[in-house]
Protein backbone atom coordinates (compact mmCIF):
# COMPACT_ATOMS: atom_id res chain seq x y z
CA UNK A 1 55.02 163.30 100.57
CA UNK A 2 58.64 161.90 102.24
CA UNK A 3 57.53 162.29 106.16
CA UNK A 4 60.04 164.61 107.52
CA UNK A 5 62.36 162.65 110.72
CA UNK A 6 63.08 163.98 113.96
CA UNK A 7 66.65 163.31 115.43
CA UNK A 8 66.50 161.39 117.73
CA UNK A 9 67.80 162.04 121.23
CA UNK A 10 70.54 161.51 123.33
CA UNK A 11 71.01 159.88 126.85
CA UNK A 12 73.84 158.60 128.72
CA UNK A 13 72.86 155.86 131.21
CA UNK A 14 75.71 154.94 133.55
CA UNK A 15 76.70 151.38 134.99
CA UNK A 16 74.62 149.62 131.32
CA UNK A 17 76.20 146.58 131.32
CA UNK A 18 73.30 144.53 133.34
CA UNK A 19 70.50 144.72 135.45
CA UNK A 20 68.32 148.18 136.09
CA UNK A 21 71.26 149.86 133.86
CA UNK A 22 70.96 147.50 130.55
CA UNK A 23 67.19 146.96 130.62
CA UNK A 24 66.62 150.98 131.05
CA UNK A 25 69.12 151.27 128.04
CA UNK A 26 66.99 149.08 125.92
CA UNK A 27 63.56 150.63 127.29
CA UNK A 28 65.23 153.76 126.20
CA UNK A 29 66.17 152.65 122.13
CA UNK A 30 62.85 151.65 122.01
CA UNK A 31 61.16 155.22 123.01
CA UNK A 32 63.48 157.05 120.49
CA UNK A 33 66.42 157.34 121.99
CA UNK A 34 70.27 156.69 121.24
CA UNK A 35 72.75 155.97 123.78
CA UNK A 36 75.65 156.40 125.59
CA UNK A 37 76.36 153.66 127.54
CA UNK A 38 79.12 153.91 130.13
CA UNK A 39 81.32 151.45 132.37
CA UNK A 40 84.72 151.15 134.01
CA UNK A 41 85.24 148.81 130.98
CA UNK A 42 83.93 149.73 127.91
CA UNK A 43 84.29 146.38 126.47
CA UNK A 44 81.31 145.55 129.36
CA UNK A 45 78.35 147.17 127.54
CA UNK A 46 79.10 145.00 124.33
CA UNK A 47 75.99 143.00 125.21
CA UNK A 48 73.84 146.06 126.10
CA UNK A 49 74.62 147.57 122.48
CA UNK A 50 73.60 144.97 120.75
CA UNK A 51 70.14 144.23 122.12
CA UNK A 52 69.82 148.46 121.52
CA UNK A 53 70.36 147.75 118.48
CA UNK A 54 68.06 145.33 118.22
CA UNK A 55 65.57 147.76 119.80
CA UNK A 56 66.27 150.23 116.97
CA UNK A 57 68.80 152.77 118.85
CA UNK A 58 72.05 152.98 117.91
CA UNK A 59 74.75 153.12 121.29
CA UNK A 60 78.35 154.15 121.57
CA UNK A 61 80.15 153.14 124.85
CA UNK A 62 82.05 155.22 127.09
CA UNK A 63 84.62 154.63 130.02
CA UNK A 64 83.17 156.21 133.57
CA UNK A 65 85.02 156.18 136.90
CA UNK A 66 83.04 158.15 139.39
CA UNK A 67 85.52 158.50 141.37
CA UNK A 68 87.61 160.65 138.91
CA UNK A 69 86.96 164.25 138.43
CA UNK A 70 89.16 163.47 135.03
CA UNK A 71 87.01 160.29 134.07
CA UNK A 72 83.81 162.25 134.36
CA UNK A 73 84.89 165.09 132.05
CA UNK A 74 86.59 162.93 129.76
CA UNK A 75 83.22 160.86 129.43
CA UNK A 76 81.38 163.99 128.88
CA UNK A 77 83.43 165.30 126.25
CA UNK A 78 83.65 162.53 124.53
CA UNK A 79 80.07 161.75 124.51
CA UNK A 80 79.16 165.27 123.07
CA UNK A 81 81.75 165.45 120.38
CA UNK A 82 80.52 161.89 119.36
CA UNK A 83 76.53 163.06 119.48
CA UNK A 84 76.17 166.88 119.90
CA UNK A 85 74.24 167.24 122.42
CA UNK A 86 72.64 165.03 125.57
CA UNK A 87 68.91 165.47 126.57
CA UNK A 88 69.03 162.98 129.38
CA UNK A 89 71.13 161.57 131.77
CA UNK A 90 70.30 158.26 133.83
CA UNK A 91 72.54 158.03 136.79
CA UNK A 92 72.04 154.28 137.37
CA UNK A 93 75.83 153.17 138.19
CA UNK A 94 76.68 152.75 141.62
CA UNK A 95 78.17 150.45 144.46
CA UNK A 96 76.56 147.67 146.62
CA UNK A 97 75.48 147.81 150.17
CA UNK A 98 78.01 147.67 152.72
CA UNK A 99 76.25 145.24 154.63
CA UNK A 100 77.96 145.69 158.26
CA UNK A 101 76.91 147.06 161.37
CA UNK A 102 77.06 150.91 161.60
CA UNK A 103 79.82 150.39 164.55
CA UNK A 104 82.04 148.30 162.50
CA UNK A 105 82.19 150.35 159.34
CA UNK A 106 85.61 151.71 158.98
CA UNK A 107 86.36 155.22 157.64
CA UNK A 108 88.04 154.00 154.33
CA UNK A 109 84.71 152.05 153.42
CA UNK A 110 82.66 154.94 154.27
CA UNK A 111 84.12 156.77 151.83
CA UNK A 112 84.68 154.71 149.26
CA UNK A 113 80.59 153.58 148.86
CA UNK A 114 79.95 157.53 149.21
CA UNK A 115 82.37 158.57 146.44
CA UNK A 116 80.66 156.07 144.08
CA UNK A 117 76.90 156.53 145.45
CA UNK A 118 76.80 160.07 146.20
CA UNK A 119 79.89 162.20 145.37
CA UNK A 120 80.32 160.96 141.97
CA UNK A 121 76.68 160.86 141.21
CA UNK A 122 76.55 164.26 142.31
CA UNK A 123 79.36 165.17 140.06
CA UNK A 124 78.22 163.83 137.24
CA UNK A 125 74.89 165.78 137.66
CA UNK A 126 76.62 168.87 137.83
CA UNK A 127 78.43 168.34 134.75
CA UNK A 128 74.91 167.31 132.59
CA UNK A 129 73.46 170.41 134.38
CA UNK A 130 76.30 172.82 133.21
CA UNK A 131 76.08 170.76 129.67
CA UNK A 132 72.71 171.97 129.66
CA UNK A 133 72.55 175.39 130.86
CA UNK A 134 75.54 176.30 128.50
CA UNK A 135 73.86 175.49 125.64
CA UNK A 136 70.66 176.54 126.41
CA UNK A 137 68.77 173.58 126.07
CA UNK A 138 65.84 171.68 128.04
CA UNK A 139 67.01 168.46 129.26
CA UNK A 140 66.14 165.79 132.21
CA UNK A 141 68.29 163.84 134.66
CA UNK A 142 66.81 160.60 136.77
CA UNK A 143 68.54 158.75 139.54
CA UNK A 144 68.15 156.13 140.52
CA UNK A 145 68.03 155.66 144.37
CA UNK A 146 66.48 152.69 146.71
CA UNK A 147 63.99 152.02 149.08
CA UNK A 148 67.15 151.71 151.82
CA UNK A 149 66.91 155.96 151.42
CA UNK A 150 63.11 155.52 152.69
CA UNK A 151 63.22 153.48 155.27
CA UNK A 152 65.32 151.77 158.04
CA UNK A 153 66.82 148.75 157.74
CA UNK A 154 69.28 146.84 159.92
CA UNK A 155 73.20 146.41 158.60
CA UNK A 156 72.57 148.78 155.56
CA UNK A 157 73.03 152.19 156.99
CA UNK A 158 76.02 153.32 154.95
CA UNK A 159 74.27 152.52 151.62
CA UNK A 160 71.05 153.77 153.01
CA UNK A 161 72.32 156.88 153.97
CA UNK A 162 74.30 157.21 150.43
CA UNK A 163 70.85 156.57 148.62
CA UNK A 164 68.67 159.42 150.86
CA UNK A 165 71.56 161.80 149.83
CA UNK A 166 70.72 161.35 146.20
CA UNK A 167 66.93 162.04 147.24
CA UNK A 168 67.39 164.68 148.63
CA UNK A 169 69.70 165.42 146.10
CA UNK A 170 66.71 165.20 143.05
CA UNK A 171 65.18 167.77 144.78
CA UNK A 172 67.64 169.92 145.47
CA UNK A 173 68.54 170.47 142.44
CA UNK A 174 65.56 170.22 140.53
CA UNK A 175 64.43 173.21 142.29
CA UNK A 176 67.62 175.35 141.45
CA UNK A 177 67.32 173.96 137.76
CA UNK A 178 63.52 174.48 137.22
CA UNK A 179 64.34 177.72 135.89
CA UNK A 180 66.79 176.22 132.73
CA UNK A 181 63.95 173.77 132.07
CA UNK A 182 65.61 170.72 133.44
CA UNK A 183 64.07 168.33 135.09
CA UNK A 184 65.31 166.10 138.10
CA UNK A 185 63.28 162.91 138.95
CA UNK A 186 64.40 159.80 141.07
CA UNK A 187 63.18 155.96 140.95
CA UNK A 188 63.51 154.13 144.46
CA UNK A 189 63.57 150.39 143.36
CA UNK A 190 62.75 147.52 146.15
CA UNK A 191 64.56 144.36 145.76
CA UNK A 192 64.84 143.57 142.05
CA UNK A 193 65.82 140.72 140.88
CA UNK A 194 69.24 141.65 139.10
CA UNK A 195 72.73 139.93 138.72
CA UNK A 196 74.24 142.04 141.85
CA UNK A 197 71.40 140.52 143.83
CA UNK A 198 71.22 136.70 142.53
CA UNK A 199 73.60 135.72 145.39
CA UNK A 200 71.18 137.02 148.45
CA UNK A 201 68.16 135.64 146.57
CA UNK A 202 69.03 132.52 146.02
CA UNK A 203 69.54 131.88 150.26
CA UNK A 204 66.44 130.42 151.05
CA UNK A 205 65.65 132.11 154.55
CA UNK A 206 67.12 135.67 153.17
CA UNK A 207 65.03 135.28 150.59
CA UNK A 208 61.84 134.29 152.21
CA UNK A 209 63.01 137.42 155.10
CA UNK A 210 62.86 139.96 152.55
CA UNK A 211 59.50 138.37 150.90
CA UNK A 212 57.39 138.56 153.26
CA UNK A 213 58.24 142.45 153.46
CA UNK A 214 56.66 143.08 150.50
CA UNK A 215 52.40 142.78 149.78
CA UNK A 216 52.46 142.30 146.19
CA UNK A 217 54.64 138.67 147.14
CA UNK A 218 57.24 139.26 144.37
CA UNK A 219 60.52 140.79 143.70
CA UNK A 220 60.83 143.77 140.65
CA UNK A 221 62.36 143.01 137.54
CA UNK A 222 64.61 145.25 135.66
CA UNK A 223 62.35 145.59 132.99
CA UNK A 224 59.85 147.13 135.42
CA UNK A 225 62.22 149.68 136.82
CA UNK A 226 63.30 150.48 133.25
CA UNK A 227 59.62 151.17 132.26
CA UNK A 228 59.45 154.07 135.27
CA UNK A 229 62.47 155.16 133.74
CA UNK A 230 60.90 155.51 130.37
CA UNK A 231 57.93 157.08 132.00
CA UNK A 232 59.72 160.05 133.18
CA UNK A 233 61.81 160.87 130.18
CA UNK A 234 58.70 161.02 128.90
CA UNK A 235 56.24 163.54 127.43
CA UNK A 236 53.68 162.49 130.05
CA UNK A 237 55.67 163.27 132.98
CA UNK A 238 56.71 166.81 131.74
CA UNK A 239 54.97 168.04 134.52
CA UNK A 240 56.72 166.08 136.80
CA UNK A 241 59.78 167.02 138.88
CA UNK A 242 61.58 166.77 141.94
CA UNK A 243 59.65 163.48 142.96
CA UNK A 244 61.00 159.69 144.05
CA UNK A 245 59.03 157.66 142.30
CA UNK A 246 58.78 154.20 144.59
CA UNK A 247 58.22 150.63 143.17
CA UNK A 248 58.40 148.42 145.77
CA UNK A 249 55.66 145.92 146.04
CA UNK A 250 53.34 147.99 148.52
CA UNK A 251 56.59 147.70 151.13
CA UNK A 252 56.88 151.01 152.55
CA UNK A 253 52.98 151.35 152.38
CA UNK A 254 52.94 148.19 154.86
């Protein structure tokens, strides 16, 4: 007797070209999953589709500006007339920490990192959540946020303060949502050792500084963050919602 297959299901991970994004991606094909990967460039995630591929998804890629109210709905469209449906939403993409003292930060860069980290985050939750209700389907949306959100750190307010937002975000909404069946989760990575971070980590003192902050004596690694990911788009964590899930190294337990 022919086993009978499942479809598999959809999810849109945003910023996929490298790093946390790419590696969560991958994680993702490998679970059951096909994706929608999205960048300002679409050309960007070439590299990301082909190791899904390899992973046995299949991907399609998709161009995402945050800061565009058009750009997100375009995206969305797109991605449902290409697949149907979407059952989960990673909102990975983002900007990098301002890394300036809370009295120099001027207003334009203020609200340029929010309208990437927060705003458009925020936006493009809204639009998987009215995806979802719409059609009357379950479905699950993780963020990804940062340890900056948990705790204080020197020179990284802006960012930090972006990050809590999409904390307190998760929870927010995951309340107001529980009632649809959709989920809300977050993942609050430490310092993981990613292309947007090679720079810092490769200054010997900056590196041994931020080190000796965390117990377990090593930075994350994509792969690990990916694997939370995976965890709660999972069947195991369909209990689970409204949580940041931290992997830090023992760092805010110090």
């Amino acid at each position: 007797m022919t086993p009978i297959k499942t479809p598999r299901k959809v999810a849109i991970v945003t910023g996929a070209s490298y790093g946390i994004g790419a590696a969560t991606a991958i994680k993702l094909a490998e679970s059951g999953f096909d994706l929608a990967l999205t960048e300002l460039e679409g050309r960007m995630t070439t590299e990301t589709s082909r190791k899904v591929a390899e992973a046995g998804g299949t991907s399609k890629s998709f161009v995402l500006d945050l800061q565009s109210q058009d750009s997100i709905d375009a995206m969305f469209s797109d991605v449902i007339d290409a697949y149907g449906s979407i059952d989960l939403l990673v909102n990975n993409a983002g900007a990098p920490s301002l890394r300036k003292p809370a009295l120099d930060i001027r207003k334009d860069e203020w609200e340029q990192l929010m309208s990437v980290c927060l705003t458009g985050t925020f936006l493009v939750t809204q639009r998987m959540g009215q995806h979802l209700i719409s059609s009357g389907r379950e479905g699950h949306i993780i963020n990804l946020a940062s340890t900056h959100a948990l705790v204080g750190i020197q020179g990284h307010s802006a960012y930090g303060i972006a990050k809590a937002g999409i904390c307190q975000m998760t929870r927010m909404l995951a309340i107001e949502w529980a009632q649809h069946g959709i989920r809300l989760n977050a993942v609050a990575p430490g310092t993981t050792e990613t292309e947007t971070r090679a720079a810092v980590l490769q200054d010997k003192d900056k590196r041994a500084y931020l080190m000796d902050r965390i117990p377990l004596g090593r930075f994350a690694q994509a792969e690990e963050i990916a694997a939370a990911v995976d965890y709660l788009a999972s069947p195991g964590a369909s209990y689970m919602t409204g949580q940041v899930l931290v992997l830090d190294g023992g760092m805010t337990a110090a």
